[in-house]
N, C-alpha and C. Protein backbone atom coordinates (compact mmCIF):
# COMPACT_ATOMS: atom_id res chain seq x y z
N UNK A 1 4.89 6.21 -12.94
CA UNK A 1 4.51 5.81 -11.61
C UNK A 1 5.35 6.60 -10.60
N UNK A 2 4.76 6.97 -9.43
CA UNK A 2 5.10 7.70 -8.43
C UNK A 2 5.93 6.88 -7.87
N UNK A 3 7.58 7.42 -7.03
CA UNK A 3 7.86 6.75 -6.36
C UNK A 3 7.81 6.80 -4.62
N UNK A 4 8.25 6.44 -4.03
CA UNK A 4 7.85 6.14 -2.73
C UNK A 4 7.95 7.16 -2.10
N UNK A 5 9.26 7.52 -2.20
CA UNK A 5 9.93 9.06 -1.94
C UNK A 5 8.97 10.37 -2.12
N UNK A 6 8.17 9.98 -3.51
CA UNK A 6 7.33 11.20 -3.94
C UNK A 6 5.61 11.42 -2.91
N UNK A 7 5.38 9.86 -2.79
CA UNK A 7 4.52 9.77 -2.10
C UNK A 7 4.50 10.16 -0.80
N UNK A 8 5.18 10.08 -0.19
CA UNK A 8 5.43 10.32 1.41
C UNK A 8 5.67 11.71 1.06
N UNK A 9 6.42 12.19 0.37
CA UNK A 9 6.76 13.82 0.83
C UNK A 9 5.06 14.50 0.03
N UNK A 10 4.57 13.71 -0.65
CA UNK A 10 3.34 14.15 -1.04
C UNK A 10 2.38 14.48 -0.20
N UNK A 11 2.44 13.47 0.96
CA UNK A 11 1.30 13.25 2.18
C UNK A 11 1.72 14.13 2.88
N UNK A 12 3.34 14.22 3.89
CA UNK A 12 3.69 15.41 4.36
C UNK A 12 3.33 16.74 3.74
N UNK A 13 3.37 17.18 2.86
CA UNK A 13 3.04 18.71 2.12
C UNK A 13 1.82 19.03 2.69
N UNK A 14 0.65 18.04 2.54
CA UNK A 14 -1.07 17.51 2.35
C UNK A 14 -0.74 18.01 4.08
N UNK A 15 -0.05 17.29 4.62
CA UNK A 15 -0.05 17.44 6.33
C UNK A 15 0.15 18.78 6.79
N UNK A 16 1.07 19.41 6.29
CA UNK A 16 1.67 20.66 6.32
C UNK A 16 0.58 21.87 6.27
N UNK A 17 0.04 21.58 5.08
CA UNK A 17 -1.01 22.54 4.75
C UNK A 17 -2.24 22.82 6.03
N UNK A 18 -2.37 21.35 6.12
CA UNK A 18 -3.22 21.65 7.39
C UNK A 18 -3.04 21.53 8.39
N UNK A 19 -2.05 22.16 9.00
CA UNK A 19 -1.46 22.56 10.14
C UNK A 19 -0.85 21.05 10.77
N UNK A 20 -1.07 19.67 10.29
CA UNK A 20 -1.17 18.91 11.27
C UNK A 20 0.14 17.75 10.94
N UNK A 21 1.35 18.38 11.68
CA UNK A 21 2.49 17.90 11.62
C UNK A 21 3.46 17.83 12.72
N UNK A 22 2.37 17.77 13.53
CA UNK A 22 3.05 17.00 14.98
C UNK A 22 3.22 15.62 14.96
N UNK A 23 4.23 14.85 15.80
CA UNK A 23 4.63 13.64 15.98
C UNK A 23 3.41 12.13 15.25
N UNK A 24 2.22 12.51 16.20
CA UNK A 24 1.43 11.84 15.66
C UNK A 24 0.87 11.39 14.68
N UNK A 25 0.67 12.87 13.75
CA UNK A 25 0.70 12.14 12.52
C UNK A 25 1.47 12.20 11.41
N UNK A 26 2.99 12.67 11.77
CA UNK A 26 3.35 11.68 11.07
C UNK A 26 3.72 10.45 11.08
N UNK A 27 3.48 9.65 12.22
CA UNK A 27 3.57 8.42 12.43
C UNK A 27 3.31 7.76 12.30
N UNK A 28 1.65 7.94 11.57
CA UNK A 28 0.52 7.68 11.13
C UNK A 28 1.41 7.49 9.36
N UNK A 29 1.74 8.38 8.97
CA UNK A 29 2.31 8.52 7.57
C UNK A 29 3.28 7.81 7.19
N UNK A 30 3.74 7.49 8.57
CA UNK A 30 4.79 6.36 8.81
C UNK A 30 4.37 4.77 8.43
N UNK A 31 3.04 4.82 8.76
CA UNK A 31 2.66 3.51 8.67
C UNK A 31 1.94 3.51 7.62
N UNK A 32 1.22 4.66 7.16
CA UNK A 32 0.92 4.66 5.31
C UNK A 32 2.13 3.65 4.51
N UNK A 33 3.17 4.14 4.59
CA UNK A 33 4.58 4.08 3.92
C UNK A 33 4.61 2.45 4.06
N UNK A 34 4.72 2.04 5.26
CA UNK A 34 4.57 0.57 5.73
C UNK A 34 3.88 -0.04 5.01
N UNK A 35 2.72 0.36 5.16
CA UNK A 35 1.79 -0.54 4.10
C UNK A 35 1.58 -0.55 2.95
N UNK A 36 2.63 0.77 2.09
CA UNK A 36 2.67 0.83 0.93
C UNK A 36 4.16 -0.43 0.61
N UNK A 37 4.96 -0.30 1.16
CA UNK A 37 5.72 -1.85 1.09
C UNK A 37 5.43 -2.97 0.92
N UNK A 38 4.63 -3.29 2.20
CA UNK A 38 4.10 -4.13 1.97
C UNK A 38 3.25 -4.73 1.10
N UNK A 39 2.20 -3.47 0.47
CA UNK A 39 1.18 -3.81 -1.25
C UNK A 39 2.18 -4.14 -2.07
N UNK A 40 3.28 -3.56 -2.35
CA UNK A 40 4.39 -3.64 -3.48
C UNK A 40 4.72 -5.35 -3.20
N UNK A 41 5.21 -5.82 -1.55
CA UNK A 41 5.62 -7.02 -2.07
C UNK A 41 4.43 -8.16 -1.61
N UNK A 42 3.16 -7.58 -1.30
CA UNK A 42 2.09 -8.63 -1.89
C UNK A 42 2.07 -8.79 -3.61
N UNK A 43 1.67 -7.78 -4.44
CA UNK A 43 1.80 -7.85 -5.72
C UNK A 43 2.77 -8.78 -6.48
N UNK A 44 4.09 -8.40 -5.79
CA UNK A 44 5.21 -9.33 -6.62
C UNK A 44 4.93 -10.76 -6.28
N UNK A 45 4.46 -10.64 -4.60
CA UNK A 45 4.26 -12.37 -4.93
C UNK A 45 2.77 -13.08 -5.42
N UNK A 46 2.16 -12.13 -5.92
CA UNK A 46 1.43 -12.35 -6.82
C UNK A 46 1.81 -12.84 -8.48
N UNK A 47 2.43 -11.81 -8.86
CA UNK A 47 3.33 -12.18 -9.28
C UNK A 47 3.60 -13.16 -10.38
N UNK A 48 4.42 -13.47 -9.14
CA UNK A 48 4.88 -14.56 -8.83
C UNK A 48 4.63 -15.67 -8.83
N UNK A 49 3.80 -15.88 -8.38
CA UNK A 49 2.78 -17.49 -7.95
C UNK A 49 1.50 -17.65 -8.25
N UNK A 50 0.87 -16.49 -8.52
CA UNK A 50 -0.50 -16.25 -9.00
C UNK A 50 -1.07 -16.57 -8.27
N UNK A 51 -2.77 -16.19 -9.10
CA UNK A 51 -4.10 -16.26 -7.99
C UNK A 51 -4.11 -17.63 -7.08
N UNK A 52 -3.52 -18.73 -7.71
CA UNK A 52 -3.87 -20.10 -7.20
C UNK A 52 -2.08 -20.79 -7.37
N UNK A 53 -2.09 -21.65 -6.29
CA UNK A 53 -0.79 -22.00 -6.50
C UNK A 53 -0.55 -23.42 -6.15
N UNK A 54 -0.45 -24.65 -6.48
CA UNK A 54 -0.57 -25.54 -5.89
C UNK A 54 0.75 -26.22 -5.14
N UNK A 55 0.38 -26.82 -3.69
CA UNK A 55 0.96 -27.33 -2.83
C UNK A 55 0.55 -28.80 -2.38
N UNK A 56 1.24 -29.33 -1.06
CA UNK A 56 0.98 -30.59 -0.70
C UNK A 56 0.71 -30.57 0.43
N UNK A 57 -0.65 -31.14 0.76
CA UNK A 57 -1.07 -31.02 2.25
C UNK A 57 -0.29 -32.27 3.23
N UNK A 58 -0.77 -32.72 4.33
CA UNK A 58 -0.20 -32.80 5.48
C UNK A 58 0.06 -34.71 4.90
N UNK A 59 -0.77 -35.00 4.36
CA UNK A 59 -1.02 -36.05 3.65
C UNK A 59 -0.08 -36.63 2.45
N UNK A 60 0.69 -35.38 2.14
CA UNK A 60 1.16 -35.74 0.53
C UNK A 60 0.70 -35.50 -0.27
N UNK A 61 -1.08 -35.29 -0.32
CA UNK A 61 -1.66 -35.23 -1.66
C UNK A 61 -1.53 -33.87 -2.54
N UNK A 62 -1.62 -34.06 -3.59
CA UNK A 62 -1.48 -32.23 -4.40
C UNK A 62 -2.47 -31.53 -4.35
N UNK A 63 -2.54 -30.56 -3.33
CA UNK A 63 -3.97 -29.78 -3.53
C UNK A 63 -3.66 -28.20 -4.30
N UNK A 64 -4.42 -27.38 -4.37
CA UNK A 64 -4.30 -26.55 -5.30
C UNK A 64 -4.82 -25.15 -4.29
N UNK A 65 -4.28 -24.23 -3.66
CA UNK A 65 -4.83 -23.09 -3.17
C UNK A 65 -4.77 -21.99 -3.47
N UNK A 66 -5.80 -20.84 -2.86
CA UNK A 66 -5.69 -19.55 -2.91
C UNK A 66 -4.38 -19.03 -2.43
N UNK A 67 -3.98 -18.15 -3.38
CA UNK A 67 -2.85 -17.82 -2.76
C UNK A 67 -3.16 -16.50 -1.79
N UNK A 68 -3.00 -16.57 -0.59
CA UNK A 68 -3.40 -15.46 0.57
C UNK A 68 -2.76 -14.22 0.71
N UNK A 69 -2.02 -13.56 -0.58
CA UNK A 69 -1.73 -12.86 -0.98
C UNK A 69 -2.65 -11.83 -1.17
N UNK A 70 -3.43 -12.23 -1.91
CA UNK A 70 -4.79 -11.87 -2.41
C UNK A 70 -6.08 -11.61 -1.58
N UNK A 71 -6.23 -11.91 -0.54
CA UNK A 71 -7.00 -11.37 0.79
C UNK A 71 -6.07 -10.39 1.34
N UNK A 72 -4.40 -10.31 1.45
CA UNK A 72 -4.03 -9.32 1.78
C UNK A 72 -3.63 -8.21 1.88
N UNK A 73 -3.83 -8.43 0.03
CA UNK A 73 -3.47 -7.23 -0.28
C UNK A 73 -5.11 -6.45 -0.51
N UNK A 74 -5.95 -6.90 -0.65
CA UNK A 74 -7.53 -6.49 -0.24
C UNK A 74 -6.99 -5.38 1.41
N UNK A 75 -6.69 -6.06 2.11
CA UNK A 75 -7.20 -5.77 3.69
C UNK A 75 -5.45 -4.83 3.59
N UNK A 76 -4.56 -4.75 2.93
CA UNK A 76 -3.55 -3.58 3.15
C UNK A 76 -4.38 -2.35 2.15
N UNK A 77 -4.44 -2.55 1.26
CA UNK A 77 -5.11 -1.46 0.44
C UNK A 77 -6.20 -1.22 1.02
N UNK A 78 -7.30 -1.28 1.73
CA UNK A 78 -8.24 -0.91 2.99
C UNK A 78 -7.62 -0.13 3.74
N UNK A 79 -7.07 -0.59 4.42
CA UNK A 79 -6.31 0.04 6.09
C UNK A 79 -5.17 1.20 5.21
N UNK A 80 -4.56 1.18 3.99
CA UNK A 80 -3.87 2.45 3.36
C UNK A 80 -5.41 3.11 3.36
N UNK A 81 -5.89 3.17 2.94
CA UNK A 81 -7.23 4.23 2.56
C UNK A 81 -7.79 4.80 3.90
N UNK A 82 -7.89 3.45 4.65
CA UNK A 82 -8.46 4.29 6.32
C UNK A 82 -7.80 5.47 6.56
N UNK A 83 -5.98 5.00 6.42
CA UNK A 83 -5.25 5.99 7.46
C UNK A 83 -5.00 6.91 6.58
N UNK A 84 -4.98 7.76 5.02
CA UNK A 84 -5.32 8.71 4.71
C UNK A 84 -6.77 9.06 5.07
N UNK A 85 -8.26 8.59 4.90
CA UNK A 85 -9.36 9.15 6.07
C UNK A 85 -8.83 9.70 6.84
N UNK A 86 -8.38 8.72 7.96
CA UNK A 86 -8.17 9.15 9.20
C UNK A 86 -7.25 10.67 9.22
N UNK A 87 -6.28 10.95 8.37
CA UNK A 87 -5.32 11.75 8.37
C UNK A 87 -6.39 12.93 7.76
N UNK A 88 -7.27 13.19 6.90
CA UNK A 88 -7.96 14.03 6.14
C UNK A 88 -7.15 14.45 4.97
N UNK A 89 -6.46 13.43 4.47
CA UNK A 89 -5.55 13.79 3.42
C UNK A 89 -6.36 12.84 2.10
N UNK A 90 -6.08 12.88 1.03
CA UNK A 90 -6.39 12.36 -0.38
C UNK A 90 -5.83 11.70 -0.60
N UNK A 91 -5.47 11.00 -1.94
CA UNK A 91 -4.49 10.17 -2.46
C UNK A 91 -3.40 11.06 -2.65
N UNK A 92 -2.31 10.82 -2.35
CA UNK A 92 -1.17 11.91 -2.62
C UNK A 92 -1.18 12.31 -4.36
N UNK A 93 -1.11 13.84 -4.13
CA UNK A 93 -0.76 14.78 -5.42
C UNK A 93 0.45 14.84 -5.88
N UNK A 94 0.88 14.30 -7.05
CA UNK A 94 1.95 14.08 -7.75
C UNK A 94 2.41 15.04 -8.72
N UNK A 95 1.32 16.03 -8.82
CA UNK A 95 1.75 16.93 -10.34
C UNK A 95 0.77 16.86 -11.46
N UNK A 96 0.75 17.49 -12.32
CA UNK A 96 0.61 17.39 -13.59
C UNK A 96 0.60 16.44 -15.08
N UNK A 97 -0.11 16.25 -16.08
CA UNK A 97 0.69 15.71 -17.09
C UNK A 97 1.73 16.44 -17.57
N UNK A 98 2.06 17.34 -17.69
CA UNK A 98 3.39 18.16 -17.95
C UNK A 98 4.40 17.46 -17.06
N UNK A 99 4.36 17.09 -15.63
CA UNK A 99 5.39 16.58 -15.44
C UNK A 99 5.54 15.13 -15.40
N UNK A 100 4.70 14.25 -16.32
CA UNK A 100 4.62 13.00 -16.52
C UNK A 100 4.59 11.91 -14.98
N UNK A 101 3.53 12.65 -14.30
CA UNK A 101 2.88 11.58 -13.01
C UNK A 101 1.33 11.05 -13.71
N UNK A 102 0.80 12.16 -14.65
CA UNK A 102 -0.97 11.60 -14.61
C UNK A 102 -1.00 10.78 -15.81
C-alpha cells in the first residue's frame, strides 16, 4: 500500500507534467490529502464499530443504528475523485510490480 507521502508527491509530479503548479492547484491537492485522512479515519471507525452499532435514544430505549461513517465515507471518496477530475490528474502512479506498489 501506498503511503501518503507517495501519494501527494504522486499527484504533484501528474501536476508538474502538465504545466499546472501554481498556488491553486496545489491547494486543491491540498485538500485531496485532507480527504484522504479523513477516508483513513472513516474506515478505522468502521472498524471499529461496524456497519450498525447500537445506542440509546433520548428515551433510554436500545435502538440499533447505521453507523454514519458509512454515508461518509461514500460522499469523501466522491469529492476525492471529483478533485482529481477537476485537477485532470488520475489515480496517483505509484510504480511498478518490480517496485512492490501493484
Amino acid at each position: 500500500m501506498a503511503t501518503k507521502k507517495e501519494i501527494k508527491e504522486s499527484l504533484l509530479e501528474q501536476l508538474k507534467a502538465k504545466g499546472k503548479n501554481t498556488k491553486y492547484y496545489l491547494d486543491m491537492v491540498d485538500d485531496y490529502m485532507s480527504y484522504y485522512d479523513l477516508k483513513k479515519r472513516l474506515k478505522v471507525d468502521i472498524k471499529k464499530n461496524g456497519v450498525r452499532y447500537v445506542t440509546y435514544n433520548g428515551n433510554g430505549k436500545k435502538v440499533e443504528k447505521v453507523n454514519e461513517s458509512i454515508t461518509n465515507l461514500h460522499k469523501t471518496t466522491q469529492t476525492m475523485l471529483k478533485i482529481l477530475q477537476d485537477l485532470g490528474l488520475q489515480d496517483p502512479i505509484l510504480g511498478s510490480d518490480e517496485d512492490g506498489y501493484l
